[in-house]
C-alpha atoms as a PDB file:
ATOM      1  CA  UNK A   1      64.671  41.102 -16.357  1.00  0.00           C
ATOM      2  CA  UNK A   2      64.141  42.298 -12.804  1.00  0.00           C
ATOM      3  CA  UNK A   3      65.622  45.617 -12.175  1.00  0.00           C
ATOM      4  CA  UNK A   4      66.259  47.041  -8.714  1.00  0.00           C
ATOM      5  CA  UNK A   5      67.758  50.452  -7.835  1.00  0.00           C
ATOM      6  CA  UNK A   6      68.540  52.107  -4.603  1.00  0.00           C
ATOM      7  CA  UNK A   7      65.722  53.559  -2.870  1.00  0.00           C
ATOM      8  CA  UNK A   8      65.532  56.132   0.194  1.00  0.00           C
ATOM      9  CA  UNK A   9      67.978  53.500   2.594  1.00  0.00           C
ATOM     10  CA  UNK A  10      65.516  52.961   5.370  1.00  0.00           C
ATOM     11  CA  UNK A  11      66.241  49.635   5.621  1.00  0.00           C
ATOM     12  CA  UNK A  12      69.417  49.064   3.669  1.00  0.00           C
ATOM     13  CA  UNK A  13      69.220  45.434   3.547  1.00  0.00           C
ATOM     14  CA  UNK A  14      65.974  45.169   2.334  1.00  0.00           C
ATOM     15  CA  UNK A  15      64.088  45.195  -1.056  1.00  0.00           C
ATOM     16  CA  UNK A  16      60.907  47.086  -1.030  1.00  0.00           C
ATOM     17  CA  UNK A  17      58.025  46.907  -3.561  1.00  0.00           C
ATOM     18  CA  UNK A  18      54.229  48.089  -3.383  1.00  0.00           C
ATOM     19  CA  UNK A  19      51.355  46.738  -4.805  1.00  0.00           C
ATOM     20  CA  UNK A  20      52.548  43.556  -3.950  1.00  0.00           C
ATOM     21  CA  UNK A  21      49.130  41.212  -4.874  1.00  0.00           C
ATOM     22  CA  UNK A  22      47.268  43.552  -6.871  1.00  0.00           C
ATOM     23  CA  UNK A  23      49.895  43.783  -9.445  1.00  0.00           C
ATOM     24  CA  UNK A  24      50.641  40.196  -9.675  1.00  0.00           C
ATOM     25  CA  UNK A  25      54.583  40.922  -7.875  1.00  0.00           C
ATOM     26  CA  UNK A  26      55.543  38.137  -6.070  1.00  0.00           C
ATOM     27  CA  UNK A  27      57.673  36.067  -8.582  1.00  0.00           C
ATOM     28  CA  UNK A  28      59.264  39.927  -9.603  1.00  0.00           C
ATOM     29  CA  UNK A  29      60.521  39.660  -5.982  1.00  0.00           C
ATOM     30  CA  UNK A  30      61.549  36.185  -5.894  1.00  0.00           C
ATOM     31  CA  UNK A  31      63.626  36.794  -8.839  1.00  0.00           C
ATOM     32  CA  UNK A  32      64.874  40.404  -7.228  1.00  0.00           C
ATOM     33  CA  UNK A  33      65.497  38.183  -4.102  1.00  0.00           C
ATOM     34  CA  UNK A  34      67.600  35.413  -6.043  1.00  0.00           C
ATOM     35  CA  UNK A  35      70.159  37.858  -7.919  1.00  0.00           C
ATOM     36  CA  UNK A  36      70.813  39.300  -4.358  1.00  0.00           C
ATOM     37  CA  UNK A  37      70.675  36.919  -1.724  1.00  0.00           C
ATOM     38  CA  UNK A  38      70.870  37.891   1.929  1.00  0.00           C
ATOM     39  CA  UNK A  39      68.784  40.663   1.338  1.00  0.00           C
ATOM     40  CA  UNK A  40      64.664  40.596   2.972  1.00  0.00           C
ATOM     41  CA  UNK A  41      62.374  41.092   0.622  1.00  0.00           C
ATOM     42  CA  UNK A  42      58.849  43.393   1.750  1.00  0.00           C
ATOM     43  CA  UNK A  43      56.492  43.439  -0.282  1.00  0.00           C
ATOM     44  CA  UNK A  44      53.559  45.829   0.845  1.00  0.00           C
ATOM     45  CA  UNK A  45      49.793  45.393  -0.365  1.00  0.00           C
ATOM     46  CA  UNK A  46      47.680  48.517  -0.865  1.00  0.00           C
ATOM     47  CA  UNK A  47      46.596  50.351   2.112  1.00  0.00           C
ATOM     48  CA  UNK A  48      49.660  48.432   4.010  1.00  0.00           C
ATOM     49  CA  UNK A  49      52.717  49.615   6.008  1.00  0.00           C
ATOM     50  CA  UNK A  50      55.265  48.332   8.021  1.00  0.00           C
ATOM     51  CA  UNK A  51      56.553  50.193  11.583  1.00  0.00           C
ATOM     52  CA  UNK A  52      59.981  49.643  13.107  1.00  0.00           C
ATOM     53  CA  UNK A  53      60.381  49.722  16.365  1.00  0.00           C
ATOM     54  CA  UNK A  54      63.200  48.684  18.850  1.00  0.00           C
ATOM     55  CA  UNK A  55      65.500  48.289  15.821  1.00  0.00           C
ATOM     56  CA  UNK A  56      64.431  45.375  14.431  1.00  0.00           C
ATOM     57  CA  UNK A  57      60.609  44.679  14.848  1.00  0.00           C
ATOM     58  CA  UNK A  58      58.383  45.153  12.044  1.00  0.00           C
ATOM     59  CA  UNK A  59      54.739  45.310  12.503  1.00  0.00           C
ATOM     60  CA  UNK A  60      52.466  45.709  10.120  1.00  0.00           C
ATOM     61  CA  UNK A  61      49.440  48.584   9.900  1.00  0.00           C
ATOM     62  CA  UNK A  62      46.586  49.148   6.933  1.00  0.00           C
ATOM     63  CA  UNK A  63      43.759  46.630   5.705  1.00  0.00           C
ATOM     64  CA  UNK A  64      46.052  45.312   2.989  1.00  0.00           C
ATOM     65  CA  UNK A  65      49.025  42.405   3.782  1.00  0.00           C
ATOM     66  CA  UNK A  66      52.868  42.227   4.087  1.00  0.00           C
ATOM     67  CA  UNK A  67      54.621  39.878   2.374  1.00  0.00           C
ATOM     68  CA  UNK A  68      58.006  39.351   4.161  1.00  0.00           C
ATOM     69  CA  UNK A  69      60.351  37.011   2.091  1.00  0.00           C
ATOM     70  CA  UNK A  70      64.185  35.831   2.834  1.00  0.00           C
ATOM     71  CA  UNK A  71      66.060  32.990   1.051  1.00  0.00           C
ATOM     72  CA  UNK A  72      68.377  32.035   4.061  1.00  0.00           C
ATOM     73  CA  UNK A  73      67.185  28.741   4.182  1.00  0.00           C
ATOM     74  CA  UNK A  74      66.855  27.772   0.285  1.00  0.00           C
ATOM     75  CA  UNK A  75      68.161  24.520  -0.231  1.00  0.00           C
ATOM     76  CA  UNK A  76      67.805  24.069  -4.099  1.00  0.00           C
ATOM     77  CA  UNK A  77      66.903  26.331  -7.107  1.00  0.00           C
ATOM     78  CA  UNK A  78      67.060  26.293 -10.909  1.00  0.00           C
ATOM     79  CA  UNK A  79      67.146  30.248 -11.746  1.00  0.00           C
ATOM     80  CA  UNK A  80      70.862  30.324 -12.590  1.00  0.00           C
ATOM     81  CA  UNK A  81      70.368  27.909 -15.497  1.00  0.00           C
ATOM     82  CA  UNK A  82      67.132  28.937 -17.156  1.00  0.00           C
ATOM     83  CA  UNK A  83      66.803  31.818 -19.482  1.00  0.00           C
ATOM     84  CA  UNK A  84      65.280  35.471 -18.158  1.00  0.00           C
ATOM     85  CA  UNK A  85      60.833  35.018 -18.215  1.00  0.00           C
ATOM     86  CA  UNK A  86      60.735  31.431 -17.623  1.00  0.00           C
ATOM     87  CA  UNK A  87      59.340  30.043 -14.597  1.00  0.00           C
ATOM     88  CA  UNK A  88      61.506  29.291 -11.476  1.00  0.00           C
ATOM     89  CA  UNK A  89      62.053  26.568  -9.246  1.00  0.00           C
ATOM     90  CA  UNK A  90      62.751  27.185  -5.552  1.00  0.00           C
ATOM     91  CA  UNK A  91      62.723  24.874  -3.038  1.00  0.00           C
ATOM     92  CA  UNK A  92      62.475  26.693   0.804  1.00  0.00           C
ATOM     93  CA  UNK A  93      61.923  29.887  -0.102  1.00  0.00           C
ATOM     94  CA  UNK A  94      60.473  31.523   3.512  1.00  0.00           C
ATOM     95  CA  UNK A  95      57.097  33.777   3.283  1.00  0.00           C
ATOM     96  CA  UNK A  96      55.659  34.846   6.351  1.00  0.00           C
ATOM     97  CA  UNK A  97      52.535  36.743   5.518  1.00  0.00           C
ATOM     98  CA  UNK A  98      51.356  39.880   8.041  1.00  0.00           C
ATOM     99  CA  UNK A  99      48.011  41.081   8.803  1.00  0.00           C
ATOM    100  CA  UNK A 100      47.173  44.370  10.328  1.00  0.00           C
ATOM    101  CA  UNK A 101      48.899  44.136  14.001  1.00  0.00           C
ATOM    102  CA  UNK A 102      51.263  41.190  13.131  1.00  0.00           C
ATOM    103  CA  UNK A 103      54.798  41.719  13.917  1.00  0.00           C
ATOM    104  CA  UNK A 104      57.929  39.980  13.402  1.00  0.00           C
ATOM    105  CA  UNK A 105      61.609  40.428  13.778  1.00  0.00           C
END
């Protein structure tokens, strides 16, 4: 089962995990994402940070990636009806990927 607790609150709607590709986390944070919709997802890669500025732009600093995931737009999914460690099925989940000086908002 995916567990999240509440970090440090810098960006209260957001879940937050390191390591994102070398420890294998993206379908942790898929699942994290699914049991609480609305929230973004960030997943940071090593040597990979995010800045805020102007309240709401995220750019991203380091050698490593940013995963940024939402599920605003997903139109169909199966992970209500299948049992916890099975694989999911998503359909429109939204991954924008960041390199070093990308920014979004």
């Amino acid at each position: 089962m995916v567990e999240t607790e509440q970090g440090l609150s810098f960006l209260s709607e957001a879940i937050i995990d390191t390591h994102l590709r070398q420890r294998s986390r993206f379908p942790r944070l898929t699942k994290a994402l699914q049991r609480n919709p609305g929230l973004l997802v960030i997943g940071l890669c090593t040597d990979s940070g995010l800045v805020m500025s102007q309240g709401n732009v995220l750019r991203a600093i380091g050698s490593g990636g940013v995963f940024m995931i939402d599920s605003d737009n997903i139109k169909d999914t199966i992970f209500h009806a299948i049992p916890e460690l099975q694989s999911v099925y998503v359909s429109n989940l939204r991954v924008n990927i960041l390199a070093q000086g990308a920014s979004c908002f």
